[in-house]
Protein backbone atom coordinates (compact mmCIF):
# COMPACT_ATOMS: atom_id res chain seq x y z
CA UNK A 1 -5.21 -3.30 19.18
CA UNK A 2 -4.66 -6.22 16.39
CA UNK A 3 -2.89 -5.17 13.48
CA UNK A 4 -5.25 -4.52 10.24
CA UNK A 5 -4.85 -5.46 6.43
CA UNK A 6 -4.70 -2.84 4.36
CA UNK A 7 -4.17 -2.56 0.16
CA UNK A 8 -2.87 0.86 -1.18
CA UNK A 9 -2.88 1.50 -4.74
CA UNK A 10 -0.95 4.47 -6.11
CA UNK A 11 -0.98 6.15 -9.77
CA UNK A 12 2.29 7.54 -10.37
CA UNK A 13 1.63 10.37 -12.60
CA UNK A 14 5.46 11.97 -12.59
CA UNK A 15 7.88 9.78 -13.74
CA UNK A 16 9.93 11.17 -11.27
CA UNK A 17 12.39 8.78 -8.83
CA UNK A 18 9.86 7.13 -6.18
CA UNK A 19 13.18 5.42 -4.06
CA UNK A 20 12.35 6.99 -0.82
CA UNK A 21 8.80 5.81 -1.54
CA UNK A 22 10.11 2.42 -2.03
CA UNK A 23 12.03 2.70 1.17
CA UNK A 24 8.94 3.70 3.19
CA UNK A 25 7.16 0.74 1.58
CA UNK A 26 9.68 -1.39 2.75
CA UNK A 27 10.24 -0.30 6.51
CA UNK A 28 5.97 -0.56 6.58
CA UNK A 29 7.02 -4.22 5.64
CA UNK A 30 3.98 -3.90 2.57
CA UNK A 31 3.81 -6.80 0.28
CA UNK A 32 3.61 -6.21 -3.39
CA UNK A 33 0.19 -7.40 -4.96
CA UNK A 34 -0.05 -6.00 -8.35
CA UNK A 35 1.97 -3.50 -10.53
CA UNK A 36 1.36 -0.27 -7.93
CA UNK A 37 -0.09 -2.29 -5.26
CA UNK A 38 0.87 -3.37 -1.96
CA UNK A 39 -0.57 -4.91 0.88
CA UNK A 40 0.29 -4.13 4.25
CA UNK A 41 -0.50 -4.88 8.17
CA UNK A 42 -0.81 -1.70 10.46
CA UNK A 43 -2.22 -0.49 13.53
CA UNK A 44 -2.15 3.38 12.05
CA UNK A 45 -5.71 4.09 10.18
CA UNK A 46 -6.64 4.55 6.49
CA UNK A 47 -6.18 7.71 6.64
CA UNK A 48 -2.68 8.12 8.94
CA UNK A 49 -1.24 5.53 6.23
CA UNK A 50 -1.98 7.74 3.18
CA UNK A 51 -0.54 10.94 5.03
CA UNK A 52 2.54 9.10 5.47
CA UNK A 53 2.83 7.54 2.23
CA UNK A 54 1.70 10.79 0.29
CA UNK A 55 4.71 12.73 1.96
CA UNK A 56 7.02 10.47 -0.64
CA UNK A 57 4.58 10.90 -3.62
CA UNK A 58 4.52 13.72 -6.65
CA UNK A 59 1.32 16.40 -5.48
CA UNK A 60 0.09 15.25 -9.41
CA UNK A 61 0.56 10.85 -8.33
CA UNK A 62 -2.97 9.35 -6.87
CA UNK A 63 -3.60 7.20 -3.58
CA UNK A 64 -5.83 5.09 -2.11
CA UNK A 65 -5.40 3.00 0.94
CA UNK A 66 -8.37 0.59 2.12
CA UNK A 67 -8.55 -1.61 4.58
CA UNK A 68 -9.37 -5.76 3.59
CA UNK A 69 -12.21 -7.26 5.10
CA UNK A 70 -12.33 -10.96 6.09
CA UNK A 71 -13.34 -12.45 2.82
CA UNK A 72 -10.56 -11.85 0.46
CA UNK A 73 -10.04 -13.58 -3.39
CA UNK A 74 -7.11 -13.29 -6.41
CA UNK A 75 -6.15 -14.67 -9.06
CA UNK A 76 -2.42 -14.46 -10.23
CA UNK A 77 -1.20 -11.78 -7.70
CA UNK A 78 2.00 -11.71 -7.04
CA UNK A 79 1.21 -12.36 -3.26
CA UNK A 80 -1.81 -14.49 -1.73
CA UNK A 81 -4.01 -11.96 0.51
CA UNK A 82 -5.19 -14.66 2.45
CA UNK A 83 -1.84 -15.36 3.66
CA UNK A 84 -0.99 -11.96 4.94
């Protein structure tokens, strides 16, 4: 199975301290894209990606995890999608 692209976008509501977040982020190797957005390769679904992540996030904070198709555009992200 190849690995997919995925962007997740969170809302932290909280304010609270988001450092094991962070370190989740990290050892899922995601790539920031914007301010509270990442971009990630996976072989774990949508869905299995936002139960993971969502175990690090305030029950109030909001998630959404897509997966990129082929055709991909920016301007001024902090990463190039295309190159992921």
């Amino acid at each position: 199975m190849s690995l997919k692209l995925y962007l997740v976008s969170c809302e932290f509501t909280s304010g609270g301290d988001y450092g094991s977040f962070r370190e989740k982020r990290r050892t899922l190797e995601a790539t920031e894209i914007l301010a509270q957005q990442w971009a990630l390769r996976s072989r774990f679904s949508a869905a299995e990606l936002k139960e993971q992540l969502r175990g690090y996030l305030d029950e109030r904070d909001r998630i959404t995890v897509a997966e990129v198709g082929e055709e991909k555009a920016s301007r001024r992200a902090k990463a190039d999608l295309a190159k992921l």
